[in-house]
Each structure stands twice: as structure tokens, then as C-alpha cells.
C-alpha atoms as a PDB file:
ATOM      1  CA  UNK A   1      32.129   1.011   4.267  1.00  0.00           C
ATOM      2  CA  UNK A   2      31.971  -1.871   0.921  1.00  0.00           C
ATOM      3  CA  UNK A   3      30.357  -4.294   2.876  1.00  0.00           C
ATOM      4  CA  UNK A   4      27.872  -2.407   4.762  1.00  0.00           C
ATOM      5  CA  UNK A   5      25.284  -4.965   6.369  1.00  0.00           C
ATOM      6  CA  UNK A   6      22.420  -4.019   8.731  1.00  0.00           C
ATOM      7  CA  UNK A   7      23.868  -6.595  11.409  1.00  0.00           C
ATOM      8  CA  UNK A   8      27.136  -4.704  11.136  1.00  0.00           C
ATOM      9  CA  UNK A   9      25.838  -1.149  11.374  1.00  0.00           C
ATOM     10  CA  UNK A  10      24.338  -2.710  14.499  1.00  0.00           C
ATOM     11  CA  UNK A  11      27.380  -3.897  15.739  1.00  0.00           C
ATOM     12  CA  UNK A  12      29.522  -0.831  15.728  1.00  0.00           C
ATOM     13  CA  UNK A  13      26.340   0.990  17.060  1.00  0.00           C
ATOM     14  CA  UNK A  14      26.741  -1.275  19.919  1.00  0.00           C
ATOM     15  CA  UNK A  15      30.481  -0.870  20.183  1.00  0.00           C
ATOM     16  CA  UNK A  16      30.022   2.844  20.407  1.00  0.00           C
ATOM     17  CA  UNK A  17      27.816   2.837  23.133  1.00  0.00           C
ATOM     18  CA  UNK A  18      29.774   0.498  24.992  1.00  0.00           C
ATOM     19  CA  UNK A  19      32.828   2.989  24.395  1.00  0.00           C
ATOM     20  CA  UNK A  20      31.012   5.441  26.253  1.00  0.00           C
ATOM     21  CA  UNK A  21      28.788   3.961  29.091  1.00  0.00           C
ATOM     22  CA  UNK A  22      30.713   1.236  30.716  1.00  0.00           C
ATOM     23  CA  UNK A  23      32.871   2.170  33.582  1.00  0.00           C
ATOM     24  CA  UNK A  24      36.217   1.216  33.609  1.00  0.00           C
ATOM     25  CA  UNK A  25      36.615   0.890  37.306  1.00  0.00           C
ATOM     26  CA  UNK A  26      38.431  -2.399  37.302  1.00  0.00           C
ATOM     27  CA  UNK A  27      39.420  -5.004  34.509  1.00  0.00           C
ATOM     28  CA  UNK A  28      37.329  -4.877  31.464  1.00  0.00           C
ATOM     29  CA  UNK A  29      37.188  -5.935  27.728  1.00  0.00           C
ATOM     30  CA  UNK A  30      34.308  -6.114  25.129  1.00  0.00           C
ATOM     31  CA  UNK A  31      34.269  -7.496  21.676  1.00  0.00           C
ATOM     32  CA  UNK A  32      32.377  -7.853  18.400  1.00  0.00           C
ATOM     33  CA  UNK A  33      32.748 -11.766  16.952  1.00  0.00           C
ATOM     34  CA  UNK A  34      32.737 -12.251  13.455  1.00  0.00           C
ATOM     35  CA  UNK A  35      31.531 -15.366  12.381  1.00  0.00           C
ATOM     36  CA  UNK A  36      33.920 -15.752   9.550  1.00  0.00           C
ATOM     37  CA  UNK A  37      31.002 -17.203   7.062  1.00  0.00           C
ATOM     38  CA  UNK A  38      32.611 -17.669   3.970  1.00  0.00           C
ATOM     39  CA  UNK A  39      30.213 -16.168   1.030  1.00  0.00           C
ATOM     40  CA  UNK A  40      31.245 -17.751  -2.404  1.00  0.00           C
ATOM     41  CA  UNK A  41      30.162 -16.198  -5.321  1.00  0.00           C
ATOM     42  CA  UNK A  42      31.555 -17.898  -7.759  1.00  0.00           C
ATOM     43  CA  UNK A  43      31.170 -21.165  -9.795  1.00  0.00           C
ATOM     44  CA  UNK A  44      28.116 -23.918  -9.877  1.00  0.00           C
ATOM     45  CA  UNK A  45      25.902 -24.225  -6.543  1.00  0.00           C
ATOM     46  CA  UNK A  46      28.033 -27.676  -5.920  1.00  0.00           C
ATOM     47  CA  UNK A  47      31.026 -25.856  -5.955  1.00  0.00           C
ATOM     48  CA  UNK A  48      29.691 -23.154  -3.485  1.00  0.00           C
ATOM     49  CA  UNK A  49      28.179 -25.754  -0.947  1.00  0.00           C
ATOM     50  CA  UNK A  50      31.910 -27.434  -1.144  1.00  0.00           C
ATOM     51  CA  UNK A  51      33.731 -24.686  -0.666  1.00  0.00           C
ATOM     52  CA  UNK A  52      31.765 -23.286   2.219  1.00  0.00           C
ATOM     53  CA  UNK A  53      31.861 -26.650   3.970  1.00  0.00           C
ATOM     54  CA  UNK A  54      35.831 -26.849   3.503  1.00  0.00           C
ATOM     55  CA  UNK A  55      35.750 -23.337   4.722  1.00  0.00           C
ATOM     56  CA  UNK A  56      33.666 -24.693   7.927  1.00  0.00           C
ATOM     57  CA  UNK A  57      35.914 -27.943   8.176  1.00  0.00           C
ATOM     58  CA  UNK A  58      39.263 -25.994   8.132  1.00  0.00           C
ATOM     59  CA  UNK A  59      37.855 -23.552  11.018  1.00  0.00           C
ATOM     60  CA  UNK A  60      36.592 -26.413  13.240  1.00  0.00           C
ATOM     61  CA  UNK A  61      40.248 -28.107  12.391  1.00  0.00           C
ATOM     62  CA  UNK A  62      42.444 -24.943  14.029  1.00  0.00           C
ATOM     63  CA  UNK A  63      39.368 -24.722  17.277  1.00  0.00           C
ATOM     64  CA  UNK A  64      36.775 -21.834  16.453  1.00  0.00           C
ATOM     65  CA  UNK A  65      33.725 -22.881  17.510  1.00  0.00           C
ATOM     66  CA  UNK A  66      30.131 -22.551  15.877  1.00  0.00           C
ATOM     67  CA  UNK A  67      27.479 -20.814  17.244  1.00  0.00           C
ATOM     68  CA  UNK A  68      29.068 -17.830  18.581  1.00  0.00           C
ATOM     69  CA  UNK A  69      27.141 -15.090  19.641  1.00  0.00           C
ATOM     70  CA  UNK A  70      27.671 -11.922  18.277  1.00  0.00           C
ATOM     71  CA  UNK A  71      29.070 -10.193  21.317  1.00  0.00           C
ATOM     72  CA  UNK A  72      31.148 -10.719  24.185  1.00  0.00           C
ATOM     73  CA  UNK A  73      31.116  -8.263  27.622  1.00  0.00           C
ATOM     74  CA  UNK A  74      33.693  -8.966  30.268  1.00  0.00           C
ATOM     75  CA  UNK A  75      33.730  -6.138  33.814  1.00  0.00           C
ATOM     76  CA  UNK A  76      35.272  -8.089  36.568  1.00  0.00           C
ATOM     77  CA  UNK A  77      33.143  -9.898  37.647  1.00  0.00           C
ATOM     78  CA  UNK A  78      30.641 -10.382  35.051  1.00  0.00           C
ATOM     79  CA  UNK A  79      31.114 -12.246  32.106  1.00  0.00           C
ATOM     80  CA  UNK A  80      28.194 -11.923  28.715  1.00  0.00           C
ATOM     81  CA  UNK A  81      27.587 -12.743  25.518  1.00  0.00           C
ATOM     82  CA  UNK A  82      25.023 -11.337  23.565  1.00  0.00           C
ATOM     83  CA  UNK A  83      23.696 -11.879  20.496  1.00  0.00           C
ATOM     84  CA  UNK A  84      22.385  -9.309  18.032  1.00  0.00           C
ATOM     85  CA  UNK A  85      19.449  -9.753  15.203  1.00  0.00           C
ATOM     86  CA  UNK A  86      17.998  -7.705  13.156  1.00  0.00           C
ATOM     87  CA  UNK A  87      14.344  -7.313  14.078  1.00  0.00           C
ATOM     88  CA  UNK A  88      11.335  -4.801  15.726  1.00  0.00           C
ATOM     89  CA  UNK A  89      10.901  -7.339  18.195  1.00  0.00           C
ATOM     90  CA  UNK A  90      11.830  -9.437  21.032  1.00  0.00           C
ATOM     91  CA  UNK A  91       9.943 -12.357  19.315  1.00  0.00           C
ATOM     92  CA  UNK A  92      11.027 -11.582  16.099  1.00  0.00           C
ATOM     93  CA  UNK A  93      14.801 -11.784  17.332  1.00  0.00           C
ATOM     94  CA  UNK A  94      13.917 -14.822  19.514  1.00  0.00           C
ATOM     95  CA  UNK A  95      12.874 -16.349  16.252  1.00  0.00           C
ATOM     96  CA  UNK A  96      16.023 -15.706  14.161  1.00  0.00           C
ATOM     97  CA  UNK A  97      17.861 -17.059  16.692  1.00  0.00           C
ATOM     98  CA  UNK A  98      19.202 -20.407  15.040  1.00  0.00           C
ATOM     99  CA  UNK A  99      19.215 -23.834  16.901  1.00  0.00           C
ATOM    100  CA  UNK A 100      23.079 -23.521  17.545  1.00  0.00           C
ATOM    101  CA  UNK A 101      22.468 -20.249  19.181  1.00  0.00           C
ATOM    102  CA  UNK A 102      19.612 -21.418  21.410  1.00  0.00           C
ATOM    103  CA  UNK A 103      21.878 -24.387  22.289  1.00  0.00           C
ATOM    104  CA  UNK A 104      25.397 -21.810  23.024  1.00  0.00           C
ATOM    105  CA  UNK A 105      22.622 -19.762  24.895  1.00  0.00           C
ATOM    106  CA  UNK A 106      21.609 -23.190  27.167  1.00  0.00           C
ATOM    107  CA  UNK A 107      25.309 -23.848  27.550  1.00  0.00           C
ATOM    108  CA  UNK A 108      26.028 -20.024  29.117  1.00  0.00           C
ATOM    109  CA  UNK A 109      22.862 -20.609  31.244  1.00  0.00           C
ATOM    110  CA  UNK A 110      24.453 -24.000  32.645  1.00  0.00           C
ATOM    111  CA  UNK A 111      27.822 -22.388  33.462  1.00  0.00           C
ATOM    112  CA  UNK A 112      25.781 -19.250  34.881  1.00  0.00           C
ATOM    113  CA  UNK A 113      27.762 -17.233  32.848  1.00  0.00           C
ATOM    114  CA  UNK A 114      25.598 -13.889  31.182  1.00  0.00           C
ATOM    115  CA  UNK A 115      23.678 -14.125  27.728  1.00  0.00           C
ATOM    116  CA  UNK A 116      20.698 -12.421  25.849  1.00  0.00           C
ATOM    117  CA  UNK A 117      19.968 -11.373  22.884  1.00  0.00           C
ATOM    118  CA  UNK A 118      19.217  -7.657  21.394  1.00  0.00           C
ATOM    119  CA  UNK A 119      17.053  -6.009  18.373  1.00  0.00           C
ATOM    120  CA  UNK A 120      18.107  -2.674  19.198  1.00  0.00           C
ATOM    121  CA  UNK A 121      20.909  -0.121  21.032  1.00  0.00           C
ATOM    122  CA  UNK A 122      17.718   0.332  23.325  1.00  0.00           C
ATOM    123  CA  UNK A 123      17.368  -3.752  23.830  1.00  0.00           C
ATOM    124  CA  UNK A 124      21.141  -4.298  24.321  1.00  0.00           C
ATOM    125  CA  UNK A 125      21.028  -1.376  26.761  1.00  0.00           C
ATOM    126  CA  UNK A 126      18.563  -3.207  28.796  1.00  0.00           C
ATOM    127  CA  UNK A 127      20.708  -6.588  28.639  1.00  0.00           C
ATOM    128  CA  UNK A 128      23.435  -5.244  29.689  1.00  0.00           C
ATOM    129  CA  UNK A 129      21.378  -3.354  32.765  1.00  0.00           C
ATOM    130  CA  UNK A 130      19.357  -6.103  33.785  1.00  0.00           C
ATOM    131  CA  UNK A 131      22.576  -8.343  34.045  1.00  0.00           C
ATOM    132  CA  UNK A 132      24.423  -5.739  36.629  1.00  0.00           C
ATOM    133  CA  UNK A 133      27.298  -4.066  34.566  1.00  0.00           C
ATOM    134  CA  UNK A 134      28.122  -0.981  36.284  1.00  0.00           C
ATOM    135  CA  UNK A 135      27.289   1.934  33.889  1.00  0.00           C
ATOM    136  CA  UNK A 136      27.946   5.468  33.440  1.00  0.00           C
ATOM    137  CA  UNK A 137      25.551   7.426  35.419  1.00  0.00           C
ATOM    138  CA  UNK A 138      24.466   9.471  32.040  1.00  0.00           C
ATOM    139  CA  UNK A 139      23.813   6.297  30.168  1.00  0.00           C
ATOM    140  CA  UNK A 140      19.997   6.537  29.608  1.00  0.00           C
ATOM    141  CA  UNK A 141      20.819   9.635  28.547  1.00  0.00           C
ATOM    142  CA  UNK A 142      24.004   8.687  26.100  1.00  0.00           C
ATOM    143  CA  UNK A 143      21.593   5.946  24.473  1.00  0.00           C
ATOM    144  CA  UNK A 144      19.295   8.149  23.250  1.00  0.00           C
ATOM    145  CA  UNK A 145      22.095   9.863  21.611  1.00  0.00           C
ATOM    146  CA  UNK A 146      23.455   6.930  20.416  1.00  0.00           C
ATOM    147  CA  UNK A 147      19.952   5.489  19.011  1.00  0.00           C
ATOM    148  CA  UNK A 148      19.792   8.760  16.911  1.00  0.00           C
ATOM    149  CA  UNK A 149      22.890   8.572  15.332  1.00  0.00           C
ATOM    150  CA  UNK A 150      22.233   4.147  14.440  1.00  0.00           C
ATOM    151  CA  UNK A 151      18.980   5.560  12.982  1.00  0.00           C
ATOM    152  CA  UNK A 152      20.609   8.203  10.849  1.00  0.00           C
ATOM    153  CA  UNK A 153      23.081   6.236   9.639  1.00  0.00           C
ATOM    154  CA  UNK A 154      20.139   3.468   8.690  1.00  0.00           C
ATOM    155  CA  UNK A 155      18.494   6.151   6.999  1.00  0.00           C
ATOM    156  CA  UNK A 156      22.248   7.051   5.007  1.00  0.00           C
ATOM    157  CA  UNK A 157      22.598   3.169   4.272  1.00  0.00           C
ATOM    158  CA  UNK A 158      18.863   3.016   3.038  1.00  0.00           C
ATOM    159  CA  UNK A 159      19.187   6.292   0.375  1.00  0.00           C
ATOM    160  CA  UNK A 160      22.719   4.837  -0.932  1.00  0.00           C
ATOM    161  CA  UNK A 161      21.053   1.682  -1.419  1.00  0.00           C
ATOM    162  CA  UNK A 162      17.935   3.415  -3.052  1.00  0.00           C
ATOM    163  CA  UNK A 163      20.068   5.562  -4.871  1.00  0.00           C
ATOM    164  CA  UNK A 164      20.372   5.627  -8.896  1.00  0.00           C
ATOM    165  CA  UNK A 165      24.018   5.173 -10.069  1.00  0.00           C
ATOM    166  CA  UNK A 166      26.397   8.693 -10.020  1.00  0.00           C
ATOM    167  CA  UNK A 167      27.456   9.911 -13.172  1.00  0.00           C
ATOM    168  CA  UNK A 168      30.879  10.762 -14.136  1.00  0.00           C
ATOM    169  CA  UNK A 169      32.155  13.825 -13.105  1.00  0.00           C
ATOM    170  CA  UNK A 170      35.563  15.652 -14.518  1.00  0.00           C
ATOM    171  CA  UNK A 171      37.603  16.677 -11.505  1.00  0.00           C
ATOM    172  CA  UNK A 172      37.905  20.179 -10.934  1.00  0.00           C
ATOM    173  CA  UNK A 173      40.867  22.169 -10.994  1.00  0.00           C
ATOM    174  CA  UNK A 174      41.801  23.653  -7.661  1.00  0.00           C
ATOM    175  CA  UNK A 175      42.540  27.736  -7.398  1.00  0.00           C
ATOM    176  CA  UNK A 176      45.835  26.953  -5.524  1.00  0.00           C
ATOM    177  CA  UNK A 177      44.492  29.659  -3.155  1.00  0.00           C
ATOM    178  CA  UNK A 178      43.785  29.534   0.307  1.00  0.00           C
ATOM    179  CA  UNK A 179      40.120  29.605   0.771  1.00  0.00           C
ATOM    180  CA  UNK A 180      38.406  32.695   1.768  1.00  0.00           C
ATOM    181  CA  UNK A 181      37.616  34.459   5.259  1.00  0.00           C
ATOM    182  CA  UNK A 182      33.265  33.760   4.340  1.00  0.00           C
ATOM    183  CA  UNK A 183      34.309  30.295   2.763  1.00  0.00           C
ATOM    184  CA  UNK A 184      35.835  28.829   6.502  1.00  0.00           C
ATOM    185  CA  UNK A 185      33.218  31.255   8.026  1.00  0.00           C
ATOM    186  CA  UNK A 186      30.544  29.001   6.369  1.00  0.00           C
ATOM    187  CA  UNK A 187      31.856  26.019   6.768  1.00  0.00           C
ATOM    188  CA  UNK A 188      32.340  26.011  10.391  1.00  0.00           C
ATOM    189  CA  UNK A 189      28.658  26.750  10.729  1.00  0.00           C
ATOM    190  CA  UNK A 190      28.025  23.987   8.744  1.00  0.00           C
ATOM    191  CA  UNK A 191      30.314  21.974  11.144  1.00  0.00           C
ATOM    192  CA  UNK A 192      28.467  23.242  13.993  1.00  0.00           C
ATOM    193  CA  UNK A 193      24.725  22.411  12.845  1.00  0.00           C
ATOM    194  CA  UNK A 194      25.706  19.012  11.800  1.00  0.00           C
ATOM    195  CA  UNK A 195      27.853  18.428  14.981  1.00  0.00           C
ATOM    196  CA  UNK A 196      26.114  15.753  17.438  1.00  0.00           C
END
């Protein structure tokens, strides 16, 4: 992915383990909300602060609100949203909440509609639970799994980051053959260590 943020990995982290541990035993519907920030990365720092607040002027014009949280949970009859930080903690999340967060957050609590806020697949898990979505029996078990795979792929995001610039390689020519009995042989052993 180009724009690969932490926050992001997160979120489609989360989406995956939603895929696979909510039940669908009436209506339901989940979703990730982008905030639509605009990042400008051109011209003088005037120019930037303008354009951003046009940018935040035109989306207030046409009815998108600020201070969305990240996430949104519906299984008849609960309703969440749930916001997601980057952080080891709960108080470290608590603390990058912004003030139009905490303020969406005491709007949800007036309307007694769900809300937290999550750190971690683990932390989200535990929203979710503590609020009474109805689960998949296996789904201590299936966020385990799904914790693994967020942490390799924040260890992949980590080495590409680290990692020094590729050199230029010459494509190869291909054989035009088909490849050989030991070559598939190899490679679906390959498939089947690196399988989940």
C-alpha cells in the first residue's frame, strides 16, 4: 500500500477481525471513517493553512461532521463507535484523544448510544465485548490469530521503512517453459509454511 500509516494498518486489522468474529444473526453493518484531512504539501505555510481550512469549510458546507471517530459497529440492536489511536496504553490513547473526540464521545454517552476507544486488536476486542455484541464463539481464539498477523505486518512496514533504497535490476528473460515437477513441488511447501 503507498500510503501505509500505522493508524491504517490498524484499521484494516480491525476490519479483519470484525470480518470474522461478529455474528451475522440479524441486521448488521461496520465501517472504517476516514477523516478526509487534507495534507498539502505544496507551496508557503500560508498557503497550506488556507488550503486546509477551505478544505475543512467546503466539507462542513455539503454536512460531514468533525470529530468522527474512527469506527462505526451497528448489530441490531447495538449501535458503537470507536475510536482507534496508536499507543501501548489505555492512558496513552486516552491522551491522544483530541477535545472534539472527548466531546463526540460525551455526545454518544448522552444519546446512550456505544463508544470507546482502542490501542490494540486486543483493546478493540474488549470494547466490543464489554458493550454486548454477540460474537463468534472462537473469537478469543481468532484474535490471537489476528494480533499475530497486525504484528507481522508492523514488523513488514517497519523493515520497508528501515530499508536502504533497491537498486536497479534488468528484468529477466523468461524460459517460455512450464516450470518444473521440483520447482511447484517447492513452492507449495513454501505456500504451506508461510500459510496462516
Amino acid at each position: 500500500m503507498a500510503n501505509d500509516r500505522p493508524e491504517h494498518r490498524l484499521s484494516h486489522w480491525i476490519d479483519e477481525l470484525l470480518e470474522r468474529i461478529i455474528l451475522r444473526d440479524g441486521p448488521y453493518h461496520w465501517t472504517a471513517v476516514d477523516t478526509g484531512t487534507i495534507l498539502v504539501k505544496t507551496g508557503t505555510e500560508e498557503e497550506k493553512r488556507r488550503a486546509r481550512a477551505a478544505w475543512e469549510n467546503h466539507r462542513k458546507y455539503i454536512g460531514i461532521k468533525p470529530h468522527h471517530l474512527d469506527t462505526y459497529l451497528y448489530q441490531a440492536p447495538l449501535y458503537a463507535q470507536i475510536e482507534l489511536k496508536i499507543a501501548t496504553s489505555s492512558d496513552a490513547a486516552w491522551k491522544a484523544i483530541t477535545q472534539g473526540q472527548r466531546d463526540t464521545i460525551v455526545v454518544l454517552e448522552r444519546q446512550k448510544c456505544g463508544h470507546g476507544f482502542a490501542w490494540s486488536i486486543r483493546s478493540y476486542y474488549d470494547v466490543i465485548k464489554r458493550l454486548g455484541f454477540r460474537l463468534h464463539p472462537n473469537a478469543a481464539n481468532i484474535v490471537v490469530e489476528i494480533e499475530a498477523r497486525y504484528a507481522a505486518a508492523q514488523r513488514e512496514a517497519e523493515i520497508k521503512h528501515n530499508a536502504p533504497a533497491k537498486a536497479y535490476k534488468a528484468p529477466r528473460k523468461s524460459s517460455g517453459g512450464k516450470p518444473s515437477a521440483a520447482r511447484l513441488k517447492a513452492t507449495e511447501a513454501l505456500r504451506k509454511r508461510v500459510a496462516f
